[in-house]
N, C-alpha and C. Protein backbone atom coordinates (compact mmCIF):
# COMPACT_ATOMS: atom_id res chain seq x y z
N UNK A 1 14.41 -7.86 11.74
CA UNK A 1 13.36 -6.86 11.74
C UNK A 1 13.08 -6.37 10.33
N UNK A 2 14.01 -6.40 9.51
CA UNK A 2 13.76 -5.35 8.40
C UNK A 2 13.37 -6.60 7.27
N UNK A 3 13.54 -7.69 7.75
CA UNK A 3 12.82 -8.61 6.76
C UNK A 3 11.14 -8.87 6.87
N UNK A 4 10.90 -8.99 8.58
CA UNK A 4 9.55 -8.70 8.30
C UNK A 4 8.72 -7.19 8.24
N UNK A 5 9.60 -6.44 8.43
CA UNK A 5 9.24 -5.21 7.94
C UNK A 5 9.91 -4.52 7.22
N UNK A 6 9.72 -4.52 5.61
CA UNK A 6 10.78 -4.14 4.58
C UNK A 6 10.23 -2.63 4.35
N UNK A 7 11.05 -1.89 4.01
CA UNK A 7 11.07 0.15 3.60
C UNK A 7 11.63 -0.46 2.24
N UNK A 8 10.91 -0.40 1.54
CA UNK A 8 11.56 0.19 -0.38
C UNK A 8 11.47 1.24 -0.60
N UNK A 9 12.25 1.74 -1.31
CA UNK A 9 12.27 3.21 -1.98
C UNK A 9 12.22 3.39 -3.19
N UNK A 10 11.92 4.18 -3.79
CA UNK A 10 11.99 4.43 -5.60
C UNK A 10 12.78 5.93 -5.43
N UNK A 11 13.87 5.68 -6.33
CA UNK A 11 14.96 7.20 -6.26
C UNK A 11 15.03 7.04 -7.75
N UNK A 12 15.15 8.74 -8.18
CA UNK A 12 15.45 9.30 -9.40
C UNK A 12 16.79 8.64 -9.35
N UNK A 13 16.92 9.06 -11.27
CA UNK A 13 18.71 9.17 -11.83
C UNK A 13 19.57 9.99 -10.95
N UNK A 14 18.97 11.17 -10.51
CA UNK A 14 19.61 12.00 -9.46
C UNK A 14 19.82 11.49 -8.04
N UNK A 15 19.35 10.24 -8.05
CA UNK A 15 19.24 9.72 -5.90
C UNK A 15 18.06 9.93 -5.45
N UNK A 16 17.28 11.51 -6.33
CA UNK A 16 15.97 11.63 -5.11
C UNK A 16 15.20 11.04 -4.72
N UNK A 17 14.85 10.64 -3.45
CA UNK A 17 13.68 9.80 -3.19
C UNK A 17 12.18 10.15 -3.53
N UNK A 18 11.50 9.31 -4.61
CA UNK A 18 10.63 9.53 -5.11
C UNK A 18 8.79 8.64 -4.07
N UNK A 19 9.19 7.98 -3.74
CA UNK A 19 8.47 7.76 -2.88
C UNK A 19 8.91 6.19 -1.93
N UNK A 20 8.60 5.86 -0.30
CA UNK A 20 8.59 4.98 0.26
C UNK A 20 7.53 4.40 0.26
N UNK A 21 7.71 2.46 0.47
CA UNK A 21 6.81 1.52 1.06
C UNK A 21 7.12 1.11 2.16
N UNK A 22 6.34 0.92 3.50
CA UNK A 22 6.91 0.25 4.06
C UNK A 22 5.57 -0.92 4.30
N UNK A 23 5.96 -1.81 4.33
CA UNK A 23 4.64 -3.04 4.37
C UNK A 23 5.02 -4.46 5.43
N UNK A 24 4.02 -5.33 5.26
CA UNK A 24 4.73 -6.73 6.29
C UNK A 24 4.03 -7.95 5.50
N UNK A 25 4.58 -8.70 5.06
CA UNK A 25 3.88 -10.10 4.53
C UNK A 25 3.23 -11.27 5.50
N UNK A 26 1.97 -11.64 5.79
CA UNK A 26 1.58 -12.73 6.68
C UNK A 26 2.15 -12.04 8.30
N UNK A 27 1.85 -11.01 8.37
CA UNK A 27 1.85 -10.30 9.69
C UNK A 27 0.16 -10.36 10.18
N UNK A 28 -0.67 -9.71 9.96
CA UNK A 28 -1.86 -9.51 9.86
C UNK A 28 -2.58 -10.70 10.20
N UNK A 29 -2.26 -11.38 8.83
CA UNK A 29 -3.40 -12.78 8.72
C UNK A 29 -2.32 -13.49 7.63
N UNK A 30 -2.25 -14.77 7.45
CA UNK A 30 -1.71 -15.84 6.52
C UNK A 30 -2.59 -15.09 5.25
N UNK A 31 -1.10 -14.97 4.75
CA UNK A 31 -1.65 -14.98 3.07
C UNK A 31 -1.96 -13.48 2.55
N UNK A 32 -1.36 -12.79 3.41
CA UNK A 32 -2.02 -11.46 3.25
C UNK A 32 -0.78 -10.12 3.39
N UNK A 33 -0.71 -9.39 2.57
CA UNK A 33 0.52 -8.30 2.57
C UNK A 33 -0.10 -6.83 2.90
N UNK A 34 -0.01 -6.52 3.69
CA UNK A 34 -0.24 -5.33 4.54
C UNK A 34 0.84 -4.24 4.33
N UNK A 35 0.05 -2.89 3.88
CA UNK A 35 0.97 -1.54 3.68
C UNK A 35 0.67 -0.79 4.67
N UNK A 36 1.59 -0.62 5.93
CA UNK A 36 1.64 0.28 6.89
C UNK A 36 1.86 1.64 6.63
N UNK A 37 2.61 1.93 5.47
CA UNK A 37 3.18 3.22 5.35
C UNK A 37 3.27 3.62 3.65
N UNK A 38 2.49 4.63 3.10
CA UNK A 38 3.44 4.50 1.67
C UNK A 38 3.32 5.94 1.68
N UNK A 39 4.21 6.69 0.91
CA UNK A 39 3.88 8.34 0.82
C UNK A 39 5.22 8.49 -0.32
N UNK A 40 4.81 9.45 -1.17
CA UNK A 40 5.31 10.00 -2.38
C UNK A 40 5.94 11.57 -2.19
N UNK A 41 7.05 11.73 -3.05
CA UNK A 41 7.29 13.36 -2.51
C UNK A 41 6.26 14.19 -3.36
N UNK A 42 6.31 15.24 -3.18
CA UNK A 42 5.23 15.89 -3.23
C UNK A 42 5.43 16.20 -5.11
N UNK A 43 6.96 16.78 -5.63
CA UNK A 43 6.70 16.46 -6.89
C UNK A 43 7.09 15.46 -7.79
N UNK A 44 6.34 14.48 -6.92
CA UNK A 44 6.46 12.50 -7.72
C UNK A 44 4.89 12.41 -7.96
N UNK A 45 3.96 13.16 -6.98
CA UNK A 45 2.65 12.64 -7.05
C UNK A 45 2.27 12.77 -8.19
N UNK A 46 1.21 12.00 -8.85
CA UNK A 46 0.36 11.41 -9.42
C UNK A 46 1.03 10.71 -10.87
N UNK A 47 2.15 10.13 -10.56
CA UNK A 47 3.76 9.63 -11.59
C UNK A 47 3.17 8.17 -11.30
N UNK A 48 2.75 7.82 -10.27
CA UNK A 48 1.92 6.01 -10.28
C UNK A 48 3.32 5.33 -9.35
N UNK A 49 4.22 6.09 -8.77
CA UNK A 49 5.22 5.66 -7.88
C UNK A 49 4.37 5.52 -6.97
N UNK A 50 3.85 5.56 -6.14
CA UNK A 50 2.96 4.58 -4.94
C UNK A 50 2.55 3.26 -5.43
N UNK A 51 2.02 3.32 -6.83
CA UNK A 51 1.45 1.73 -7.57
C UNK A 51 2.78 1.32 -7.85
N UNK A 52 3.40 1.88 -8.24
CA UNK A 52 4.24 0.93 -8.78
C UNK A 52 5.06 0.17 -7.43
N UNK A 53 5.45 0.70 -6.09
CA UNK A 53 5.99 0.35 -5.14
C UNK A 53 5.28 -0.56 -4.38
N UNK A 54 4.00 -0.31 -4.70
CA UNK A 54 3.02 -1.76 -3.89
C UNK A 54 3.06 -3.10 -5.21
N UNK A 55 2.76 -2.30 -5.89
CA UNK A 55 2.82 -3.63 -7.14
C UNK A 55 3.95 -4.46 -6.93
N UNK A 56 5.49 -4.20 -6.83
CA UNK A 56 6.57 -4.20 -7.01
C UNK A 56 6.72 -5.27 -5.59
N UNK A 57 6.17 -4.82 -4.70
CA UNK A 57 6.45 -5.41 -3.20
C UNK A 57 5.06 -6.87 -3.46
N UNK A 58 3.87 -6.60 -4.24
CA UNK A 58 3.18 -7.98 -4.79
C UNK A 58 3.88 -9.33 -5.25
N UNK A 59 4.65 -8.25 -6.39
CA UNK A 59 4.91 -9.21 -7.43
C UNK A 59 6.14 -10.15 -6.29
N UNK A 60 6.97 -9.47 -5.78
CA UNK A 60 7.75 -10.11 -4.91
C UNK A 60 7.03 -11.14 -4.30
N UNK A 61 5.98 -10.80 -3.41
CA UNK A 61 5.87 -12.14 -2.33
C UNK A 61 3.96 -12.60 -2.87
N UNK A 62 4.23 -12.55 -4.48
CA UNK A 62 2.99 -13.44 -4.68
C UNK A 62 2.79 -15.06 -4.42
N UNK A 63 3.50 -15.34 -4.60
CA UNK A 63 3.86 -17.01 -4.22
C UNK A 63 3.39 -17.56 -2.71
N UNK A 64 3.41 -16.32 -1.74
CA UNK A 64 3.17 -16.84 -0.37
C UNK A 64 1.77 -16.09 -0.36
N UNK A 65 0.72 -15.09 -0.72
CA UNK A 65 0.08 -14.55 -0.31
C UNK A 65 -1.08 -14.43 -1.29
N UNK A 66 -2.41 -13.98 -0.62
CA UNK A 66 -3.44 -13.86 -1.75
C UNK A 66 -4.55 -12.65 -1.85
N UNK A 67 -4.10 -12.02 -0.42
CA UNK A 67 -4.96 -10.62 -0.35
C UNK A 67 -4.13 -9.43 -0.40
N UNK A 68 -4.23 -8.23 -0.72
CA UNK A 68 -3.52 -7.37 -0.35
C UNK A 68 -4.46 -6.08 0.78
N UNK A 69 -3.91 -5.61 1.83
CA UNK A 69 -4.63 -5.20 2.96
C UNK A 69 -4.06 -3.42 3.29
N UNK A 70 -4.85 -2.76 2.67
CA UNK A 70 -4.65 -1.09 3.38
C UNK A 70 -5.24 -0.98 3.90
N UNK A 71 -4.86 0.08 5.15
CA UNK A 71 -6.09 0.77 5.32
C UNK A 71 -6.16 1.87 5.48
N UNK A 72 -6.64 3.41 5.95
CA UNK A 72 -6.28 4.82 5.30
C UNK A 72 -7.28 5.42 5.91
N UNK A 73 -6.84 6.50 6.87
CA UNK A 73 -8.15 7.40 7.45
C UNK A 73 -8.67 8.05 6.71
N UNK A 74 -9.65 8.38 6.91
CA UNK A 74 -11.15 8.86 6.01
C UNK A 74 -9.86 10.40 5.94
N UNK A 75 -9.71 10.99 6.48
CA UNK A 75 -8.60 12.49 6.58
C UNK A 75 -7.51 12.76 5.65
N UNK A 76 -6.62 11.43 5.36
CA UNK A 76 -6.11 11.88 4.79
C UNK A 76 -5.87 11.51 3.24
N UNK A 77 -4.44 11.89 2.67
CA UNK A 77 -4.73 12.11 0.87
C UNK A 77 -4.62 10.72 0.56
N UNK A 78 -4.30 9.93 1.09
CA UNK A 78 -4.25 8.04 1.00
C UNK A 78 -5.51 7.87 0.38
N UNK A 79 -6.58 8.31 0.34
CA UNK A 79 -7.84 8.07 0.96
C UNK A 79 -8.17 7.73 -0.68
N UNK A 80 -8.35 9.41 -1.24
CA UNK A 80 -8.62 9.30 -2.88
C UNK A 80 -7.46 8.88 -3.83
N UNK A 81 -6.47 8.25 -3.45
CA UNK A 81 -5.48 7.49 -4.24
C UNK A 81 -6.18 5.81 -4.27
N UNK A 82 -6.26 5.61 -3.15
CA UNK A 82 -6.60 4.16 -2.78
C UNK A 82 -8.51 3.81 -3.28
N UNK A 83 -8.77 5.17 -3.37
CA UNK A 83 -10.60 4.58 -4.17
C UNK A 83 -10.11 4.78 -5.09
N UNK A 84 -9.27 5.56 -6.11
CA UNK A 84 -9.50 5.83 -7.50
C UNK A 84 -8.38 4.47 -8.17
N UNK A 85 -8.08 3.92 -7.12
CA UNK A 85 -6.92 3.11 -7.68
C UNK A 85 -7.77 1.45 -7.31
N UNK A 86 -8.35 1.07 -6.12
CA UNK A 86 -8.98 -0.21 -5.65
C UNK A 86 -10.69 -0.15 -5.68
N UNK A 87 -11.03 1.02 -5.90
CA UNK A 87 -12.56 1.45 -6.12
C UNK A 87 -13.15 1.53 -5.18
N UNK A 88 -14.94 1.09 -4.88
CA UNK A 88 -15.24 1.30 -3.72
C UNK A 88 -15.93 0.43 -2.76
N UNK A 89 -14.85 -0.98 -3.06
CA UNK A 89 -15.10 -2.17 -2.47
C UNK A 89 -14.13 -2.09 -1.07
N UNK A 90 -14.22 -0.72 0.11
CA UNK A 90 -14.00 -1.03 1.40
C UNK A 90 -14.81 -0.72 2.70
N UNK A 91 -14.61 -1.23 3.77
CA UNK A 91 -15.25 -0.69 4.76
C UNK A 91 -14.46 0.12 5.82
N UNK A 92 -15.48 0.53 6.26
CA UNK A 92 -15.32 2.17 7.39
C UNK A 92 -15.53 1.12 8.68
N UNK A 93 -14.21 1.62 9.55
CA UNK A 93 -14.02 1.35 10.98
C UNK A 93 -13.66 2.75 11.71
N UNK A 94 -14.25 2.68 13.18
CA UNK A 94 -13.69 3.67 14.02
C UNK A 94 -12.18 3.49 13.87
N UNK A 95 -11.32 4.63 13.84
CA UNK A 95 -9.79 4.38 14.87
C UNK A 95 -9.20 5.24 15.97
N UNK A 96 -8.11 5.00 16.23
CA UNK A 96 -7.98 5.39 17.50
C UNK A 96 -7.90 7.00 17.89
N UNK A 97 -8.14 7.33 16.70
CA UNK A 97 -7.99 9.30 16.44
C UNK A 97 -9.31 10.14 16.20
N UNK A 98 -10.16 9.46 16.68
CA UNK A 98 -11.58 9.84 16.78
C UNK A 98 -12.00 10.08 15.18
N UNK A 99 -11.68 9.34 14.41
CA UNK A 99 -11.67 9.37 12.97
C UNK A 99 -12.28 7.78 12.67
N UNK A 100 -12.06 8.06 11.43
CA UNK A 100 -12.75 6.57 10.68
C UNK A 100 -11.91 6.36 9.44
N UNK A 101 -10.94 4.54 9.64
CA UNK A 101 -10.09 4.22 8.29
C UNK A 101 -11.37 3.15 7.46
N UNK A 102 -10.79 3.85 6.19
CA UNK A 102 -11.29 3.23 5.09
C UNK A 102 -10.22 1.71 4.83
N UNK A 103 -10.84 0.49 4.90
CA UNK A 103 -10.19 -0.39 5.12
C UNK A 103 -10.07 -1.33 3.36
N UNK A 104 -8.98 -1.38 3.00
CA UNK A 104 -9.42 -2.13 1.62
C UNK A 104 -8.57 -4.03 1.57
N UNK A 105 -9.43 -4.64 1.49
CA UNK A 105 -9.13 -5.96 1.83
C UNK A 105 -9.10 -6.63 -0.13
N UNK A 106 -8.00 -6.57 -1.05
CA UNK A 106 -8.31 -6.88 -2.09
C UNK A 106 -7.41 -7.82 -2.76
N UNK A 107 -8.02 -8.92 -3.57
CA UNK A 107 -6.92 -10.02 -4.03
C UNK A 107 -6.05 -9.53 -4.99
N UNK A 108 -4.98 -10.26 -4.66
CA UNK A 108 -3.93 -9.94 -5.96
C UNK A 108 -3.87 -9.83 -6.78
N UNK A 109 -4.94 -10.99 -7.01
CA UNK A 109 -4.83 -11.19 -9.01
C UNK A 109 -5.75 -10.24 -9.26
N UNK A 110 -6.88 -8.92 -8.90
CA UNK A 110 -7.33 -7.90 -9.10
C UNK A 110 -5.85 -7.08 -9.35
N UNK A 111 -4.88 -6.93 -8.30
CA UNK A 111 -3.91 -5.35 -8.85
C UNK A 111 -3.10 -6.07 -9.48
N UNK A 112 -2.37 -7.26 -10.02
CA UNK A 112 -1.56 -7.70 -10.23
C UNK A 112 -1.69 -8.29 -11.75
N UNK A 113 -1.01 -8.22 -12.70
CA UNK A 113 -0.96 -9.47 -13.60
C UNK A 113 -0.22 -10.20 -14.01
N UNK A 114 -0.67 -11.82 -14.71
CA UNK A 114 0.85 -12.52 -14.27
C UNK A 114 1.74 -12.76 -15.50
């Protein structure tokens, strides 16, 4: 289980947990790494520990994959991390919370370099 669904963490010199990933590689669709979960403590935000934990989980399984896949309700703070960070190349779907996720479908070699 925890291989196709890996939790990374980023912890201070002190242990603290600075923020989780949790994601799935070629779950979704072939070729494609999907972030189910990422969230930062509250004083880690805007330190680039969310980028750096998706980057980090890229650089790992670039060899098998070629899109990277969020997606993030219009509600919450995901929302303006993920435009100011992937821009405003996504689309708007209903979901199941009478809300609407902002969906971002983007290649690697855009967040990644080699």
């Amino acid at each position: 289980w925890w291989k196709k669904f890996p939790i990374e963490a980023c912890v201070d010199d002190a242990g603290r947990v600075l923020g989780l990933h949790a994601y799935t590689t070629n779950d979704k669709a072939k070729g494609m790494m999907k972030t189910y979960y990422i969230v930062t403590s509250e004083h880690a935000r805007g330190k680039g520990i969310a980028k750096l934990l998706i980057k980090n989980a890229i650089y790992k399984h670039k060899d098998n994959m070629e899109y990277y896949y969020v997606n993030t309700d219009v509600r919450s703070e995901g929302v303006n991390f993920f435009k100011k960070w992937l821009g405003n190349n996504f689309t708007l779907e209903n979901n199941d919370f009478g809300s609407q996720d902002m969906i971002f479908e983007e290649p690697i070699y855009n967040i990644i370099d080699e």
